[in-house]
N, C-alpha and C. Protein backbone atom coordinates (compact mmCIF):
# COMPACT_ATOMS: atom_id res chain seq x y z
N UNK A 1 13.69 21.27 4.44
CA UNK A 1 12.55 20.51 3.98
C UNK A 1 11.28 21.02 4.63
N UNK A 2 10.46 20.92 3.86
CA UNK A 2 9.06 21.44 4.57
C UNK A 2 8.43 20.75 5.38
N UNK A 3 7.22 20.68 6.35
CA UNK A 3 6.69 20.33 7.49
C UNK A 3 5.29 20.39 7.07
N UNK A 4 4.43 19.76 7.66
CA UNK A 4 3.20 20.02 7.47
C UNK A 4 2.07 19.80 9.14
N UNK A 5 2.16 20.79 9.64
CA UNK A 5 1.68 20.95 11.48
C UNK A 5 0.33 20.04 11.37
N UNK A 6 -0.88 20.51 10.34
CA UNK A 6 -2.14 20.54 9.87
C UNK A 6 -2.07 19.00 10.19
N UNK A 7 -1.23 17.62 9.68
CA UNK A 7 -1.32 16.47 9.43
C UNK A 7 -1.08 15.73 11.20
N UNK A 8 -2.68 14.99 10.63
CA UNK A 8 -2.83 14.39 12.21
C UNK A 8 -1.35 13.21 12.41
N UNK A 9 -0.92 12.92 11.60
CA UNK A 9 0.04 12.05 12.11
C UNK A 9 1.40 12.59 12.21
N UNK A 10 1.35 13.68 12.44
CA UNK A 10 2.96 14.63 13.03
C UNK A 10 2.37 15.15 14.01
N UNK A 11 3.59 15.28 14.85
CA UNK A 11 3.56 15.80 16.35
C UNK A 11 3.27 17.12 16.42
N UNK A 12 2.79 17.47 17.66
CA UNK A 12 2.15 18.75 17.60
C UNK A 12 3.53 19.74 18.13
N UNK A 13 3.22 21.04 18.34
CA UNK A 13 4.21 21.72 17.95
C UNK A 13 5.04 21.91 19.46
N UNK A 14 4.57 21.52 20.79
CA UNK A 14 5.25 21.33 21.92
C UNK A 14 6.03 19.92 21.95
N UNK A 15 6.54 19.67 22.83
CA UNK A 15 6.98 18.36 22.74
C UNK A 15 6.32 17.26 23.43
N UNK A 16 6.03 16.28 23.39
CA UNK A 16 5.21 15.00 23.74
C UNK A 16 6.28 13.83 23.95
N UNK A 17 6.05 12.58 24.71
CA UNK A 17 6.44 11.25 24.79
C UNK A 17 6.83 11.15 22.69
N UNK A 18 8.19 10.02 22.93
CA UNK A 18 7.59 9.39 22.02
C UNK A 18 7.05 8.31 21.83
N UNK A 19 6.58 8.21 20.45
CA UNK A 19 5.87 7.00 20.20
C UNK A 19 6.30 5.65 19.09
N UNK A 20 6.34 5.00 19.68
CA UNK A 20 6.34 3.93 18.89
C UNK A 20 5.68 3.35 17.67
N UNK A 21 6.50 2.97 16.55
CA UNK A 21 6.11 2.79 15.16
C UNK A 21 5.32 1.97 15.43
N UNK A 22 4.32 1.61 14.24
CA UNK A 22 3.66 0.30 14.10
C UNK A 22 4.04 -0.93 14.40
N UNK A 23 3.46 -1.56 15.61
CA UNK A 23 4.00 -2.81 16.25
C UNK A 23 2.53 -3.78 16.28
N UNK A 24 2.68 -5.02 16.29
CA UNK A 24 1.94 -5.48 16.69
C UNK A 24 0.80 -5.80 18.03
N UNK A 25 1.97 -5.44 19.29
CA UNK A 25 1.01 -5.86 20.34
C UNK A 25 2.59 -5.37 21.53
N UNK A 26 1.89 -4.65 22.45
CA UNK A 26 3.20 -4.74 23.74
C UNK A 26 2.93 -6.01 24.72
N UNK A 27 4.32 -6.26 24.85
CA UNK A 27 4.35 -7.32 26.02
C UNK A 27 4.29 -7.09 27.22
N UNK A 28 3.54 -8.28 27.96
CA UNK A 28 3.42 -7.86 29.27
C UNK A 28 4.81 -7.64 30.39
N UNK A 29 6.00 -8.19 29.63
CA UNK A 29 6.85 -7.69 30.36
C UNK A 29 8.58 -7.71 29.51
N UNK A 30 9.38 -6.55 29.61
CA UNK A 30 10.60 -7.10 28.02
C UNK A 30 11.01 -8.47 28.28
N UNK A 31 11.92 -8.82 26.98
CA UNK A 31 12.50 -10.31 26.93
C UNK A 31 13.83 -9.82 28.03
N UNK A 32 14.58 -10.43 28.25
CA UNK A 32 15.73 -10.07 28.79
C UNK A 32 16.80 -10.27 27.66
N UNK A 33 18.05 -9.33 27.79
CA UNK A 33 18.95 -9.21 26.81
C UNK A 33 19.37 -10.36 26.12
N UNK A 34 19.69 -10.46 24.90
CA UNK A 34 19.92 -11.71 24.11
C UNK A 34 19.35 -13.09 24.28
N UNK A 35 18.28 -13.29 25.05
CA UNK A 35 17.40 -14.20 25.30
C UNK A 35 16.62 -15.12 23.94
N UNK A 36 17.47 -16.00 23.27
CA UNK A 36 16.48 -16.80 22.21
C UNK A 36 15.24 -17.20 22.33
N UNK A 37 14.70 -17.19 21.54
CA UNK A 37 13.35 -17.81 21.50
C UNK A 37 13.23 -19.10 21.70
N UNK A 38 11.92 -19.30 22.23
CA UNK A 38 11.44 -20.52 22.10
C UNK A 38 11.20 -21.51 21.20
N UNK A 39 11.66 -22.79 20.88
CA UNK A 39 11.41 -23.58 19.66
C UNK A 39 10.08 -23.66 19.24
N UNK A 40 9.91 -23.19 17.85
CA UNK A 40 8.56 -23.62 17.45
C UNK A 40 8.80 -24.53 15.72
N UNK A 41 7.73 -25.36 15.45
CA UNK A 41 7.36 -25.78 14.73
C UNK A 41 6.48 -25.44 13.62
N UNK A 42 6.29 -26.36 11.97
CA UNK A 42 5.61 -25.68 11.39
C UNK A 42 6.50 -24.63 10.86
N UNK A 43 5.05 -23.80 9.91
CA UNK A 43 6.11 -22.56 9.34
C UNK A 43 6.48 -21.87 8.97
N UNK A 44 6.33 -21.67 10.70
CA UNK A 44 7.69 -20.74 11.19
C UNK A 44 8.68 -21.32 11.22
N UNK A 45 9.32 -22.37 11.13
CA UNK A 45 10.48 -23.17 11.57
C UNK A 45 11.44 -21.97 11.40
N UNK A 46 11.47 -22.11 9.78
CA UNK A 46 12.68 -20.72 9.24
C UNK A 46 13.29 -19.61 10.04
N UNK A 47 12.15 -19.17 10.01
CA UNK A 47 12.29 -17.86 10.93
C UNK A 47 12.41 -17.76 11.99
N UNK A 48 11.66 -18.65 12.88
CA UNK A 48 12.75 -19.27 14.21
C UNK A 48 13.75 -19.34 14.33
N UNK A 49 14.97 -20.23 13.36
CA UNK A 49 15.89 -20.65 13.18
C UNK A 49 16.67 -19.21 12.48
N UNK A 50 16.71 -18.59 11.98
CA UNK A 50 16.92 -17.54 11.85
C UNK A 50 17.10 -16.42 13.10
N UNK A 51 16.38 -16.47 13.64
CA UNK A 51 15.95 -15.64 14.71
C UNK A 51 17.43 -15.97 15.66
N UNK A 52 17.08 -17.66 15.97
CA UNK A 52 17.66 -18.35 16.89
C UNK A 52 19.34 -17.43 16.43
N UNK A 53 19.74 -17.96 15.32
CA UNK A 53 21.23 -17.27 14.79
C UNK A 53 21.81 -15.93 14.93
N UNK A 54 20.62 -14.92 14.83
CA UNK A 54 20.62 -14.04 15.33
C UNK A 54 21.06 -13.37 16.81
N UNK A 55 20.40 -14.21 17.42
CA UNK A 55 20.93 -14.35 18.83
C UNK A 55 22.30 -15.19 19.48
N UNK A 56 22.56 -15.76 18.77
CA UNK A 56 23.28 -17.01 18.63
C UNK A 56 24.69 -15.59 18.71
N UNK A 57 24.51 -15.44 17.03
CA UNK A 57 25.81 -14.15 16.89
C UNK A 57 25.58 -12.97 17.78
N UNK A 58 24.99 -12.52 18.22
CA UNK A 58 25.00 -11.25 18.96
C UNK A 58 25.66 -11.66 20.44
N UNK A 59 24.86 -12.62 20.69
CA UNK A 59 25.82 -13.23 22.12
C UNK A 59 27.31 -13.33 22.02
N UNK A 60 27.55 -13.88 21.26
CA UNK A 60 29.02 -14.64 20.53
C UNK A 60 29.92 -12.32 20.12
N UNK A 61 29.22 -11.85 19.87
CA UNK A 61 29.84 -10.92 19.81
C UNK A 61 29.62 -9.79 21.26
N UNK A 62 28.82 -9.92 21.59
CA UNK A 62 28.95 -9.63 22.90
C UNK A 62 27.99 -8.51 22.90
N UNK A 63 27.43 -8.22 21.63
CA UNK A 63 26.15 -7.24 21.41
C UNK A 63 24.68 -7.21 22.58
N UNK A 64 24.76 -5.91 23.31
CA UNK A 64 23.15 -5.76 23.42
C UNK A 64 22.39 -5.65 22.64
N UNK A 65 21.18 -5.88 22.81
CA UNK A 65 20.07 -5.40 22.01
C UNK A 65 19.31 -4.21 22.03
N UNK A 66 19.41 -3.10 23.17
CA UNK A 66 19.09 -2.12 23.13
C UNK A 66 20.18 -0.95 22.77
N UNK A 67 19.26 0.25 22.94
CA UNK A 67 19.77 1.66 22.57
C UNK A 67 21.04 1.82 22.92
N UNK A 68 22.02 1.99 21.75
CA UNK A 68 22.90 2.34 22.27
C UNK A 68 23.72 3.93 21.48
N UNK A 69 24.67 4.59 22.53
CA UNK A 69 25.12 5.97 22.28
C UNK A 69 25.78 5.65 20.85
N UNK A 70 26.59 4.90 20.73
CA UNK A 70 27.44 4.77 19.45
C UNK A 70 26.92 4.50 18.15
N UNK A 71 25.97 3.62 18.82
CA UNK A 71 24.68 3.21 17.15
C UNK A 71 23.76 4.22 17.10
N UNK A 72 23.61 5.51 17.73
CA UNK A 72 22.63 6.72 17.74
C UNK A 72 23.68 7.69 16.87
N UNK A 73 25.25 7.31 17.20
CA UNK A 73 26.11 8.36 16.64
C UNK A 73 26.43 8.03 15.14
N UNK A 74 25.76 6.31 14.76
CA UNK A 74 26.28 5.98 13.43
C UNK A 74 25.02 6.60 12.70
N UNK A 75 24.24 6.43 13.03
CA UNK A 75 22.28 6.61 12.49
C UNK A 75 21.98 8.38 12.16
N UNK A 76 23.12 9.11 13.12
CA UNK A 76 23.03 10.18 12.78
C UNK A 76 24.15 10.41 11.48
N UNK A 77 25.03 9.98 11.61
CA UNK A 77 26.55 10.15 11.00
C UNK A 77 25.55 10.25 9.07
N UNK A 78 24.82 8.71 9.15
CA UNK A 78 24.40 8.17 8.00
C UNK A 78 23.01 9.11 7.69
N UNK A 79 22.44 9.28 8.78
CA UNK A 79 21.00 10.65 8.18
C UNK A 79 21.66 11.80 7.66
N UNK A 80 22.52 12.12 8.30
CA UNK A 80 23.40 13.20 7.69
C UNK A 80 23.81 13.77 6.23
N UNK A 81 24.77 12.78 6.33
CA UNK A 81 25.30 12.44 4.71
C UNK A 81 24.27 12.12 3.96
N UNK A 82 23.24 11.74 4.06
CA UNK A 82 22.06 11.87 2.96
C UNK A 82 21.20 12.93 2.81
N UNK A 83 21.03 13.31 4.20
CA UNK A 83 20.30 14.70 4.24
C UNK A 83 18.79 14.35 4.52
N UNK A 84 18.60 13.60 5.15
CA UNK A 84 17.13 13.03 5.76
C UNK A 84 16.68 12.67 7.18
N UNK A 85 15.53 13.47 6.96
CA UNK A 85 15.37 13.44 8.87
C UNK A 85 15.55 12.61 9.71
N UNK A 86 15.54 10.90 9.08
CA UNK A 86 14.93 10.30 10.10
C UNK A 86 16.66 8.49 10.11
N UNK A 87 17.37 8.58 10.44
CA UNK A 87 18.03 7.49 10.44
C UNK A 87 17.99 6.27 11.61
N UNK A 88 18.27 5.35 11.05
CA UNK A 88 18.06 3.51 12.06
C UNK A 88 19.24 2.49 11.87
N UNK A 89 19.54 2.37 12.67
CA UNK A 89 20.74 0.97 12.86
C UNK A 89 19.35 0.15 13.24
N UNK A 90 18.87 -1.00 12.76
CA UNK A 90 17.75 -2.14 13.22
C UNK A 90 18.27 -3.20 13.28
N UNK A 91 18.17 -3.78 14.34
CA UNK A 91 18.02 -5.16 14.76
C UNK A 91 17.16 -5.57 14.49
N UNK A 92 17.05 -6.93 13.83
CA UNK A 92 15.12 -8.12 13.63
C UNK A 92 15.16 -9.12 14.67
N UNK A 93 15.05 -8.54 15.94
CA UNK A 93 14.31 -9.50 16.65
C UNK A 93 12.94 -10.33 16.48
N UNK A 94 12.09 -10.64 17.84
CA UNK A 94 11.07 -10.69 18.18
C UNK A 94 10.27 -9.48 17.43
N UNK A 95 10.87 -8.35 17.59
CA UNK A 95 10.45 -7.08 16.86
C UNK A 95 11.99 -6.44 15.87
N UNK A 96 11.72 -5.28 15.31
CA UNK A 96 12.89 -4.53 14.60
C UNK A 96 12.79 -3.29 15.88
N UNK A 97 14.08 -3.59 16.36
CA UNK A 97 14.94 -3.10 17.41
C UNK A 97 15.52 -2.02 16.98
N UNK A 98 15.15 -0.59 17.15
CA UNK A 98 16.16 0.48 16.96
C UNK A 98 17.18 0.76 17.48
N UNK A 99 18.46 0.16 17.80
CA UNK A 99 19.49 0.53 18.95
C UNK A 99 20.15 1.43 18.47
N UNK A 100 19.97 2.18 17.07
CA UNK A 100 20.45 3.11 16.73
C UNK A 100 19.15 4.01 16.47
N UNK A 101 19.37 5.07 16.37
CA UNK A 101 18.37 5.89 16.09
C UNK A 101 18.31 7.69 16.16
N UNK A 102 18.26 8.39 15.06
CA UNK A 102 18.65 10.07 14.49
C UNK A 102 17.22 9.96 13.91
N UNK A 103 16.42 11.21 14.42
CA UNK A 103 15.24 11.99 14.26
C UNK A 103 15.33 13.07 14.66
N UNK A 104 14.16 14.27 14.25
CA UNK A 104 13.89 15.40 14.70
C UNK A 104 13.82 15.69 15.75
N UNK A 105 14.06 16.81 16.30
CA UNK A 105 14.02 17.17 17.63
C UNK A 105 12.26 16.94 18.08
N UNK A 106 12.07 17.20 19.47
CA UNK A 106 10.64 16.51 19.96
C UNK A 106 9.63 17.91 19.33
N UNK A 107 10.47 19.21 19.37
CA UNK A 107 9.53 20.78 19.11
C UNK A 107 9.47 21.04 17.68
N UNK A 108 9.94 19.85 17.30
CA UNK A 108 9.63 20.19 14.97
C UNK A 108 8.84 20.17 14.47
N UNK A 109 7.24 19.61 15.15
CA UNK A 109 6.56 19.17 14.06
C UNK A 109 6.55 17.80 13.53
N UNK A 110 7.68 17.31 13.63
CA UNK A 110 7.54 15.85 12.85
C UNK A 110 7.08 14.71 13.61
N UNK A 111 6.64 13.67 13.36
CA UNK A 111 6.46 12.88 14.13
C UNK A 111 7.78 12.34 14.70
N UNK A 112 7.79 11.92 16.15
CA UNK A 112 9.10 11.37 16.94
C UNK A 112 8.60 10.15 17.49
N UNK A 113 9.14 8.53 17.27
CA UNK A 113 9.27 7.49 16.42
C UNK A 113 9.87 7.29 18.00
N UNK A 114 9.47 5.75 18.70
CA UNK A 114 10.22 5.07 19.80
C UNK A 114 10.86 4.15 18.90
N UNK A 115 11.30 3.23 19.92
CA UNK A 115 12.60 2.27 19.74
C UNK A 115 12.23 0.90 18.94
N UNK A 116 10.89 0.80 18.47
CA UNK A 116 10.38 -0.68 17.99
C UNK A 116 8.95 -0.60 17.04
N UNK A 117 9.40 -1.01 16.17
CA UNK A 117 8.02 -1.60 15.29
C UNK A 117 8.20 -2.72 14.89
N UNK A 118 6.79 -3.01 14.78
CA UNK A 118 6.32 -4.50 14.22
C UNK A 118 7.23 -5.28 13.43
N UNK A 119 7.62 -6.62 13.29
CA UNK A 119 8.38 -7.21 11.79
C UNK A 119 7.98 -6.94 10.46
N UNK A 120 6.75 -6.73 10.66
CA UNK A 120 6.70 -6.50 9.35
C UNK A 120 5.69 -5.68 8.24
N UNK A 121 6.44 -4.44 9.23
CA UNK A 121 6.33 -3.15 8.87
C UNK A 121 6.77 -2.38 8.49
N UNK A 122 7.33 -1.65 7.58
CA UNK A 122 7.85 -0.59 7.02
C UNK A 122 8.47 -1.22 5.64
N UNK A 123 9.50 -1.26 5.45
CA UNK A 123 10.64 -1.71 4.13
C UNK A 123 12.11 -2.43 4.10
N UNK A 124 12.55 -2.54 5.94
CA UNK A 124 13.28 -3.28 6.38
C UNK A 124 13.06 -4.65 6.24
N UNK A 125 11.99 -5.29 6.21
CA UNK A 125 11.68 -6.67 6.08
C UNK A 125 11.77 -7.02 4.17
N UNK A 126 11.65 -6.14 3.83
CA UNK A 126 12.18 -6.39 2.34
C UNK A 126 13.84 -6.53 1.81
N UNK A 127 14.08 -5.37 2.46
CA UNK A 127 15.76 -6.04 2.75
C UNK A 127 16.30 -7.10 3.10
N UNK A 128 15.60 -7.10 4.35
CA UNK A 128 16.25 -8.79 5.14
C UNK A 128 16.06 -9.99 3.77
N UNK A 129 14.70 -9.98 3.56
CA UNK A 129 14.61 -10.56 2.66
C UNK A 129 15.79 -10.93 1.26
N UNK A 130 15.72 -9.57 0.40
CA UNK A 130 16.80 -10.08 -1.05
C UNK A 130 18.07 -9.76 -0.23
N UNK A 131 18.33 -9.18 1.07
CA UNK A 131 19.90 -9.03 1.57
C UNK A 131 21.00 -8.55 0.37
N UNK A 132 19.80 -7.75 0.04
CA UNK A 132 20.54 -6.32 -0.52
C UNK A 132 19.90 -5.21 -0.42
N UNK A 133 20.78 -3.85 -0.75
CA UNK A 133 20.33 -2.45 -0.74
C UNK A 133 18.52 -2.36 -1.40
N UNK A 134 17.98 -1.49 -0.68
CA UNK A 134 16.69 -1.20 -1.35
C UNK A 134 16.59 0.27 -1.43
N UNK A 135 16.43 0.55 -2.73
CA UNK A 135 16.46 2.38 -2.92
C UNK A 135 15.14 2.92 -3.31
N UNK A 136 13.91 3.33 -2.64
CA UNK A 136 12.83 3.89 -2.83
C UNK A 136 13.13 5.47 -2.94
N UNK A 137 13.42 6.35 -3.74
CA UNK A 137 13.45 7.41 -4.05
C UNK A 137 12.01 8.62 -3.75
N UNK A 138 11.15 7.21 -4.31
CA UNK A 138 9.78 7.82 -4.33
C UNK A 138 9.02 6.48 -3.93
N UNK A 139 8.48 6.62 -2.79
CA UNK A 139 7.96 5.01 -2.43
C UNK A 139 6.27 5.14 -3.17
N UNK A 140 5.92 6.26 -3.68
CA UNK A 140 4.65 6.05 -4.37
C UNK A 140 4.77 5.48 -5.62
N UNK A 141 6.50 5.44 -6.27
CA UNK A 141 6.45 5.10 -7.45
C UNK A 141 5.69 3.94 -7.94
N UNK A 142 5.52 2.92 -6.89
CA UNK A 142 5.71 1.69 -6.74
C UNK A 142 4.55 0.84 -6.39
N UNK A 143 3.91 0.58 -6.89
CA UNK A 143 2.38 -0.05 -6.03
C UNK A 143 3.17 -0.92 -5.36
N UNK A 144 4.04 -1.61 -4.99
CA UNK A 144 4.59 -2.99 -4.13
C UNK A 144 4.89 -2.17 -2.98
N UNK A 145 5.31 -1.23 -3.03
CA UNK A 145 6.00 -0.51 -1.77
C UNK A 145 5.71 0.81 -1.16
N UNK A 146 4.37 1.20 -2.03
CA UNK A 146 3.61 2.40 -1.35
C UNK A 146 2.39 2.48 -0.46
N UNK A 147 1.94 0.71 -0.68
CA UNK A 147 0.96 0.34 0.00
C UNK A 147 1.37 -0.34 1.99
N UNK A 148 2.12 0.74 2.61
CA UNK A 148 2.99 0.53 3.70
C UNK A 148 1.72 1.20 4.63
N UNK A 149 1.92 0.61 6.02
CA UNK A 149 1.23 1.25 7.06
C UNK A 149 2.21 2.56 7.11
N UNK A 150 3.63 2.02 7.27
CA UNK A 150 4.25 3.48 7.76
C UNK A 150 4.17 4.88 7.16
N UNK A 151 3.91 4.73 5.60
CA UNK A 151 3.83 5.86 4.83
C UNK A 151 2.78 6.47 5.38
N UNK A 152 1.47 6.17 5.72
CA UNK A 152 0.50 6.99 6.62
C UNK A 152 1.23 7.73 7.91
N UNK A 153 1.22 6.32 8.61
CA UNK A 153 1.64 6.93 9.88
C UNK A 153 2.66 7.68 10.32
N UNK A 154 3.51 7.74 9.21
CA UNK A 154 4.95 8.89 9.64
C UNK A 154 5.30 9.51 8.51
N UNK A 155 4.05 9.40 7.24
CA UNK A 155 4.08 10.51 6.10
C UNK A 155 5.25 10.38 5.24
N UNK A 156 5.82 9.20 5.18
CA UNK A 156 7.16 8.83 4.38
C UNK A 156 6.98 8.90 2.93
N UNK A 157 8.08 9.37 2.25
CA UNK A 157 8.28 9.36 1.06
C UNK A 157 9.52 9.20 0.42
N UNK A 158 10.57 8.61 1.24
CA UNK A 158 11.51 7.89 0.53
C UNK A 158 12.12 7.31 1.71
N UNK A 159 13.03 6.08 0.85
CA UNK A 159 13.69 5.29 1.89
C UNK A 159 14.86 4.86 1.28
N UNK A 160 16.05 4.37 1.51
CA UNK A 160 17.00 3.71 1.42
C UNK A 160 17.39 2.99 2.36
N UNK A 161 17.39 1.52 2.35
CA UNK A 161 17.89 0.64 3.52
C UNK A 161 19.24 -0.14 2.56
N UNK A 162 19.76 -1.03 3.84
CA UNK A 162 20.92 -2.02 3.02
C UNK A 162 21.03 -2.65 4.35
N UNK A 163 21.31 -3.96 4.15
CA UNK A 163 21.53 -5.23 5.37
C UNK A 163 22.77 -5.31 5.99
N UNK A 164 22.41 -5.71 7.12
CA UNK A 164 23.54 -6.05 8.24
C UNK A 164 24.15 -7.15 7.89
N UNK A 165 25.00 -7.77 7.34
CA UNK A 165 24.89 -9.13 6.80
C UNK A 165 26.51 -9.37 7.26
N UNK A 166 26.94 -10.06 8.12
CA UNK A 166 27.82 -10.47 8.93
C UNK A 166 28.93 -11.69 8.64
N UNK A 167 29.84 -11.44 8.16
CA UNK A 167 30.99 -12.54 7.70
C UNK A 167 30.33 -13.72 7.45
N UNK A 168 29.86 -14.59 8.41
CA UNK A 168 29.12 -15.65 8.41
C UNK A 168 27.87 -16.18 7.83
N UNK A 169 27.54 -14.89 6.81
CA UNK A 169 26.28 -14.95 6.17
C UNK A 169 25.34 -14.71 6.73
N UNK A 170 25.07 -14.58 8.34
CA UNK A 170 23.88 -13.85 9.27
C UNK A 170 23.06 -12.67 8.68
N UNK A 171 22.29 -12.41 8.32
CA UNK A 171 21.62 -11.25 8.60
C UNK A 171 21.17 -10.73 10.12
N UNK A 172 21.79 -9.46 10.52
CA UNK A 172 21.69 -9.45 11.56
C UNK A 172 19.84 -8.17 11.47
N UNK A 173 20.41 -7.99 10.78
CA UNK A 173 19.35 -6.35 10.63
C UNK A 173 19.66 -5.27 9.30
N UNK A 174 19.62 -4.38 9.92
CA UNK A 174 19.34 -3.14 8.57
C UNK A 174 19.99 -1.58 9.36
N UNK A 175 19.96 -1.14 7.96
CA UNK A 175 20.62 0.06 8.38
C UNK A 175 19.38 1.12 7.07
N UNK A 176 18.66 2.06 7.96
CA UNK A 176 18.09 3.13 6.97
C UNK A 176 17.88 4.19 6.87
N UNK A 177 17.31 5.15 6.42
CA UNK A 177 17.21 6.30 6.31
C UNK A 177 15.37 6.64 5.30
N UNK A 178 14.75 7.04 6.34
CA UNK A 178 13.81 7.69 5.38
C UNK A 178 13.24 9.30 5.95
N UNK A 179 12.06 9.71 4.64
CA UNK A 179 12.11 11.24 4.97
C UNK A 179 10.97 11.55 4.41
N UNK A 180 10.08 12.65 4.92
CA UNK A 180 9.03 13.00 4.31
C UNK A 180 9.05 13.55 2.66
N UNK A 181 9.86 14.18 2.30
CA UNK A 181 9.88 14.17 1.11
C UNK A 181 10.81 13.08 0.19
N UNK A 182 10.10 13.17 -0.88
CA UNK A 182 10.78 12.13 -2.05
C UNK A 182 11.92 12.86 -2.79
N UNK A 183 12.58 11.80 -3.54
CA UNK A 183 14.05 12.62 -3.72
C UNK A 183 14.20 12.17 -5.10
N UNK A 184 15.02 13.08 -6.29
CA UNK A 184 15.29 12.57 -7.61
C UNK A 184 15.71 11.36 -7.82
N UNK A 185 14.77 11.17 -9.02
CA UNK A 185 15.65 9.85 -9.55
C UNK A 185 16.98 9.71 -9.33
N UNK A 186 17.49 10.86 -9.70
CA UNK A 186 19.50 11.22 -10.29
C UNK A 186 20.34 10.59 -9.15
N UNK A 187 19.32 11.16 -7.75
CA UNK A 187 20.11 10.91 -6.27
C UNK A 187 20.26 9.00 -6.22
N UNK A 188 19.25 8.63 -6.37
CA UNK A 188 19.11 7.20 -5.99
C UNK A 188 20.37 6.33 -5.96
N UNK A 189 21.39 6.47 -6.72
CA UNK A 189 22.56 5.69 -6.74
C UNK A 189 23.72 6.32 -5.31
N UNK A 190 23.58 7.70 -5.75
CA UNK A 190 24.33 8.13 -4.05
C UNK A 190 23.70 7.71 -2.53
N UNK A 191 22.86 7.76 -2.73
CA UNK A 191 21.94 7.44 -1.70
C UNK A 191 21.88 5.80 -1.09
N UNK A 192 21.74 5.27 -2.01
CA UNK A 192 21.92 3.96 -1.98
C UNK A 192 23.38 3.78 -0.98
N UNK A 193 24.61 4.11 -2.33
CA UNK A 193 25.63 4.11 -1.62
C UNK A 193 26.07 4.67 0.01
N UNK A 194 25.19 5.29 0.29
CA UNK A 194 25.62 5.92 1.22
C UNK A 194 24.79 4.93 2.40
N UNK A 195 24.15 4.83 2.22
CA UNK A 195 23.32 3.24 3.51
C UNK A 195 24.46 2.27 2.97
N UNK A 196 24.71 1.84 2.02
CA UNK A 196 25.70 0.82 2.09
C UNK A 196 26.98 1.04 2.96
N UNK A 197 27.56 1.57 2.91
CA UNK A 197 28.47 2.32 3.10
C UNK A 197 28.39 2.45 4.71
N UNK A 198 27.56 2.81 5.30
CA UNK A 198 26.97 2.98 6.62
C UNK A 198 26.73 1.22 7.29
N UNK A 199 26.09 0.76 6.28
CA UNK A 199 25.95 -0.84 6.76
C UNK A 199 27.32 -1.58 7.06
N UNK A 200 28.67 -1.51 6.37
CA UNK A 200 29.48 -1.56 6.91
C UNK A 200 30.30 -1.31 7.78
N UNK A 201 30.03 -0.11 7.68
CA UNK A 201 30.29 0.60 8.93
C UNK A 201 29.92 0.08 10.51
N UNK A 202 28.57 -0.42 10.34
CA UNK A 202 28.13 -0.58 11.76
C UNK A 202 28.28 -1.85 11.82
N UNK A 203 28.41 -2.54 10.84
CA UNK A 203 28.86 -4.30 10.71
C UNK A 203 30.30 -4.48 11.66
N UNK A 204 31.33 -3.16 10.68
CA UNK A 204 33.14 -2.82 11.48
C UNK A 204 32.52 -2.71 13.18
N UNK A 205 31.73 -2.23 13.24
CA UNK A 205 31.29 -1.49 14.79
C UNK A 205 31.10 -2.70 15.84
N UNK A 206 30.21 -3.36 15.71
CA UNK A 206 29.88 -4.82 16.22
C UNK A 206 30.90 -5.74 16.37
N UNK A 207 31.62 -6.35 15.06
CA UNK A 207 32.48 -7.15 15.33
C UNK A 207 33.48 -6.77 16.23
N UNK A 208 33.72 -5.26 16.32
CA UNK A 208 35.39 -4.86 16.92
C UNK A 208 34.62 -4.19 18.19
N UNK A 209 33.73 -4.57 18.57
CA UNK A 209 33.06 -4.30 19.95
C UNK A 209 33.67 -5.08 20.68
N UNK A 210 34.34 -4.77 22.10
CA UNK A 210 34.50 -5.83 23.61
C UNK A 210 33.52 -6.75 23.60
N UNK A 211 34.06 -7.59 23.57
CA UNK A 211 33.12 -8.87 24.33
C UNK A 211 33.08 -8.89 25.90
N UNK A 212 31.82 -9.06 26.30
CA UNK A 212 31.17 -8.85 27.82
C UNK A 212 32.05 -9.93 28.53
């Protein structure tokens, strides 16, 4: 796939820190592991309560919330098989939690992406949402879904996500894959399948994890 050095929002051609997607604001200090939120009112109630479940099951399964080797080995497994630079196992915390995570090396050119962006940023929050597969082939196709901060900032042009969605009806998170170039119509159904496919996968991964 081609590269483009010239574009201020790819990394320059040595290697640098990375950086973190579009987030709202850093905290003055992390949450501590599986730590629920605070009750709020109003509404947010939902999404609180949501949130709260979230945490609720991850405890109950014995899940961290950070980076981990095995969810870096599924994120690659699944960028792979599609053939796109950039793959994510996401958690929806407080923020969308990368504990999985397959990108370019730091000396490519491409932009290299830390462990967290904003809620509700990119095309993962659209998933969570219908808690089904979302197949952007061409995310310009689309006035609903081309008007993204991330497509600037990391030059995206296609995506395929599909939800974490856990025996119990939880949505835990997302599983995706996107890439600077856009991809045929024709692909969109393999592609799809293949984040699905991966979402179970890391669903099998979690549940049959040791409990702490």
């Amino acid at each position: 796939m081609s590269h483009h050095p010239s574009d201020p929002y790819l990394a320059s051609p040595t290697a640098r820190p990375a950086q973190s997607l579009p987030r709202r604001g850093m905290r003055d200090a992390a949450r501590g592991p599986n730590t629920p939120p605070a009750a709020v009112t109003g509404p947010q109630a939902q999404q609180t309560n949501d949130l709260a479940q979230r945490y609720e099951l991850l405890n109950r399964l014995g899940l961290p919330t950070v980076a981990s080797e095995g969810f870096d080995e599924l994120a690659r497994d699944m960028a792979t098989k599609a053939g796109f630079l950039y793959g994510f196992v996401n958690l929806f915390l407080e923020e969308q939690n990368f504990v999985g995570l397959d990108q370019p090396p730091p000396d490519s050119g491409y932009v290299i992406v830390g462990r967290t962006m904003s809620r509700d940023h990119g095309w993962c929050p659209e998933v969570m949402a219908r808690k089904k597969a979302l197949p952007l082939h061409d995310v310009h196709a689309s006035p609903r879904f081309s008007g993204n901060h991330v497509v600037d900032a990391v030059g995206i042009r296609s995506y395929f996500g599909a939800p974490l969605i856990h025996d119990s009806g939880t949505v835990l998170g997302t599983v995706c894959v996107i890439d600077p170039e856009k991809r045929p119509l024709s692909e969109a159904r393999r592609l799809r399948d293949i984040v699905i496919s991966a979402g179970v996968q890391v669903m099998d991964h979690m549940v049959r994890a040791p409990a702490r």
